[in-house]
C-alpha atoms as a PDB file:
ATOM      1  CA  UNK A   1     226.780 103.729 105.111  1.00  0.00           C
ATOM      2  CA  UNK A   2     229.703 106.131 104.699  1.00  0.00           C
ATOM      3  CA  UNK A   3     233.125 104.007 103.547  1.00  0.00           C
ATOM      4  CA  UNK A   4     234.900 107.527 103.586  1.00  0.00           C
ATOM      5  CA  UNK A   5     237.821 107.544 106.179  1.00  0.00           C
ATOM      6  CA  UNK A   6     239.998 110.502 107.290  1.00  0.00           C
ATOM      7  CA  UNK A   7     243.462 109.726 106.815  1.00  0.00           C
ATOM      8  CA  UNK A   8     244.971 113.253 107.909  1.00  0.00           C
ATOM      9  CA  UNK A   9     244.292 116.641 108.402  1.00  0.00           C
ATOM     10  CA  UNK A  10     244.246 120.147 106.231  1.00  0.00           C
ATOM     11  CA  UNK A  11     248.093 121.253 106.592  1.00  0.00           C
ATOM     12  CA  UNK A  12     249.542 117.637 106.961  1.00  0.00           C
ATOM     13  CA  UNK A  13     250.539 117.534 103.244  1.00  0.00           C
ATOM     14  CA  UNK A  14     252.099 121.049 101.510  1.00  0.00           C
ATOM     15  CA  UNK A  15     251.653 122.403  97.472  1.00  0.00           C
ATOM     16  CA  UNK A  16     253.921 119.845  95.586  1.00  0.00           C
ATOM     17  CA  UNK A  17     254.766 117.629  97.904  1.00  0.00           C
ATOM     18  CA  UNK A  18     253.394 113.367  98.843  1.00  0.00           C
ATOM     19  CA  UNK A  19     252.820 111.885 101.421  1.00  0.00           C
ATOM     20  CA  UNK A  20     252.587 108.175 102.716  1.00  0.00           C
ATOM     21  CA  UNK A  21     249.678 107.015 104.538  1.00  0.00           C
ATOM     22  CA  UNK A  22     247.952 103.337 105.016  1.00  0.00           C
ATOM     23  CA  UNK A  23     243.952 102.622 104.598  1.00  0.00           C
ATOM     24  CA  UNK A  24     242.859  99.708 105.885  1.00  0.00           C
ATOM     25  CA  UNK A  25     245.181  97.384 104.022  1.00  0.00           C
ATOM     26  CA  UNK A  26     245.764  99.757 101.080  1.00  0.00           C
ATOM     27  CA  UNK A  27     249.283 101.720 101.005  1.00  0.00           C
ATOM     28  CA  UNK A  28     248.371 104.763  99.522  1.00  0.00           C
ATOM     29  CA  UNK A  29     249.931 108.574  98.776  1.00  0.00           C
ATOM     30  CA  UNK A  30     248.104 111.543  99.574  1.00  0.00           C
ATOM     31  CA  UNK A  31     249.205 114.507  97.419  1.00  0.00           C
ATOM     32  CA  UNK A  32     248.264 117.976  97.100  1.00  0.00           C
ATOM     33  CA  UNK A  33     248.487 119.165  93.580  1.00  0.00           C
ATOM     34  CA  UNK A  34     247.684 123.106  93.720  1.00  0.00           C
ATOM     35  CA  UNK A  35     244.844 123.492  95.841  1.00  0.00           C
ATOM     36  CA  UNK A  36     243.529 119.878  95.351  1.00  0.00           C
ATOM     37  CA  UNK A  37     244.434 117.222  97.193  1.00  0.00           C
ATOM     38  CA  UNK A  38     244.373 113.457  95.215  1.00  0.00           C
ATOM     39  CA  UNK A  39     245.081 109.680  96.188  1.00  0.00           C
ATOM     40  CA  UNK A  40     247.011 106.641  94.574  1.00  0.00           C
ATOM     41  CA  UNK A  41     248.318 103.353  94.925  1.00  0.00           C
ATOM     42  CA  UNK A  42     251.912 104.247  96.649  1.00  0.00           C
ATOM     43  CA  UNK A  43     253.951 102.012  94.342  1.00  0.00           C
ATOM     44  CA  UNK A  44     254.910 103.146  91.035  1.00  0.00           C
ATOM     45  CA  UNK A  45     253.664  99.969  88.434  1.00  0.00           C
ATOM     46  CA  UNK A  46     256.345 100.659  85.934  1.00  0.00           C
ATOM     47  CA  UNK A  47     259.308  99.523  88.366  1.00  0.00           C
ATOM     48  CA  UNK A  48     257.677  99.499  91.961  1.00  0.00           C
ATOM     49  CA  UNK A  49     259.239 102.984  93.547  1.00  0.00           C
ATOM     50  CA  UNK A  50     257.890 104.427  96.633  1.00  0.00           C
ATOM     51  CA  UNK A  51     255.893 107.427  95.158  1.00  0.00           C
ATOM     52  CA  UNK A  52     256.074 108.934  98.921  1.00  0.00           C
ATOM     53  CA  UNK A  53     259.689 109.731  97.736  1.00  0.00           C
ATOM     54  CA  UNK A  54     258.545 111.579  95.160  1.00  0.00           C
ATOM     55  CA  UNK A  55     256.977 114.962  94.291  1.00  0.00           C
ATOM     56  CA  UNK A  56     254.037 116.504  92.248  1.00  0.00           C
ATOM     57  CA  UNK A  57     255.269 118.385  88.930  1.00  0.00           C
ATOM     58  CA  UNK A  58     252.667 119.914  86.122  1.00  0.00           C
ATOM     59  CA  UNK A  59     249.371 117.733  87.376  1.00  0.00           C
ATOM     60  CA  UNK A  60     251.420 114.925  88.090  1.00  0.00           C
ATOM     61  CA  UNK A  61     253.100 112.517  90.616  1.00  0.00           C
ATOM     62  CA  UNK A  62     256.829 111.982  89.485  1.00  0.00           C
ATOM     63  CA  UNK A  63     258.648 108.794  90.737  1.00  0.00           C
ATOM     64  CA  UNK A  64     261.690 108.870  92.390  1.00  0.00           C
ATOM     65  CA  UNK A  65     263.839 105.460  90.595  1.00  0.00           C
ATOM     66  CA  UNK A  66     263.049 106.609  86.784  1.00  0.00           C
ATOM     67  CA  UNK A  67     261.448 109.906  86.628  1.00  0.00           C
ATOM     68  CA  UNK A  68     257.839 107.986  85.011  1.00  0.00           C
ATOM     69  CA  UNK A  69     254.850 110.319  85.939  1.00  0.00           C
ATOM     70  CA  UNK A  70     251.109 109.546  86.067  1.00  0.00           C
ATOM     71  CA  UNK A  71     248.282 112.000  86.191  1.00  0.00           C
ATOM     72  CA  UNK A  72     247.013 113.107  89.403  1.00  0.00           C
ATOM     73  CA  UNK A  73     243.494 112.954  88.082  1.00  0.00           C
ATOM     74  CA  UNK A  74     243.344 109.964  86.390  1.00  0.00           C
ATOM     75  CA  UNK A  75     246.621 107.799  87.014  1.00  0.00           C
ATOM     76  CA  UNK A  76     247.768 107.179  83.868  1.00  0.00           C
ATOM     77  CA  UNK A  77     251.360 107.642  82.468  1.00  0.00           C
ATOM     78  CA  UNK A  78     251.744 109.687  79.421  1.00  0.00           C
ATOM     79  CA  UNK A  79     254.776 107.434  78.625  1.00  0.00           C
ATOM     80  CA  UNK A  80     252.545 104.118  78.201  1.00  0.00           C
ATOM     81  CA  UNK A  81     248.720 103.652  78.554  1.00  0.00           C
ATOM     82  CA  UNK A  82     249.512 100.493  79.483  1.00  0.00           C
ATOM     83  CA  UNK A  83     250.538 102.037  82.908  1.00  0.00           C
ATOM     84  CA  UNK A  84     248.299 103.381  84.934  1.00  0.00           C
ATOM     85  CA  UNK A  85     248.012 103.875  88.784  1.00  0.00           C
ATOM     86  CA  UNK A  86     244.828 102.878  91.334  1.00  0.00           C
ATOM     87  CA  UNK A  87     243.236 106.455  92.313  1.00  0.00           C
ATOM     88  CA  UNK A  88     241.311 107.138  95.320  1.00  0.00           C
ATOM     89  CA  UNK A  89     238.522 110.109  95.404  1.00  0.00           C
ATOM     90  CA  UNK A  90     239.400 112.369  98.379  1.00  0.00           C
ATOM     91  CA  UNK A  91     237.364 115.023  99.659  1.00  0.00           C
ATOM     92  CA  UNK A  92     237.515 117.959 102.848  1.00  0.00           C
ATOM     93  CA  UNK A  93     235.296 117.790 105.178  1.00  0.00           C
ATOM     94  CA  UNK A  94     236.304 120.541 108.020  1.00  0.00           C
ATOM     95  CA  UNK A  95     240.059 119.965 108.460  1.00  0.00           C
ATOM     96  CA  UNK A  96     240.070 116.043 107.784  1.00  0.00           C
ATOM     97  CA  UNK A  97     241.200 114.809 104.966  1.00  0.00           C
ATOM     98  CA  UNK A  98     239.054 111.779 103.603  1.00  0.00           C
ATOM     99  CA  UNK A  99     239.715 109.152 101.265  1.00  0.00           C
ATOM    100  CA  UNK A 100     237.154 106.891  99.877  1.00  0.00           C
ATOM    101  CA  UNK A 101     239.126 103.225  99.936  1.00  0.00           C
ATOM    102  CA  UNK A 102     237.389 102.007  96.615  1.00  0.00           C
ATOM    103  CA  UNK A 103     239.553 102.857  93.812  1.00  0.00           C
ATOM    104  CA  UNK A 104     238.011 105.075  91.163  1.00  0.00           C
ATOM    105  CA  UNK A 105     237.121 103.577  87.951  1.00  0.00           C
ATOM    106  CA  UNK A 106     239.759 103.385  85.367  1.00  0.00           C
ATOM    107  CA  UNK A 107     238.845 105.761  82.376  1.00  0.00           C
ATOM    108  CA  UNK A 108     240.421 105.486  78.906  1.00  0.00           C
ATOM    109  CA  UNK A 109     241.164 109.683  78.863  1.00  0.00           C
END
């Protein structure tokens, strides 16, 4: 069984830009970095800001309150490896947007 769930469509979410969008229980940003679309937990874990207020800058989502960024790939701040954001695998399928509510396994890269 499938736990994929579409969350929005191609064209929702532009080049650079988040967006905020809820999962079951999960509060979540869907971003498209370039060409590839990516999912995290929506509140920054350095100092809680909303990352929907914020924007995607060199392969990563900036926070609004303190400027801290974390890798679109695999969450983690290049400030602290101590801080690292939940990711969510996200894939296209037609013009849905899917999101796969199990966060992806936290690698050490």
């Amino acid at each position: 069984m499938s736990t994929w769930r579409a969350v929005a469509k191609v064209g929702d979410v532009r080049s650079g830009d988040v967006i905020a969008i809820k999962l079951e229980e999960l509060e979540l940003v869907l971003g498209l970095d370039g060409d590839r679309y990516f999912a995290t937990q929506r509140h920054c874990v350095h100092r809680g800001g909303d990352l929907a207020d914020g924007i995607v800058s060199r392969g990563c989502v900036v926070c609004p309150h303190h400027g801290w960024r974390f890798s679109t790939l695999t969450g983690r701040a290049p400030e602290s490896d101590d801080h690292r954001l939940k990711t969510y695998a996200v894939r296209v399928v037609g013009d849905q947007i899917e999101i796969d509510p199990q966060p992806q396994e936290q690698s050490k890269e």
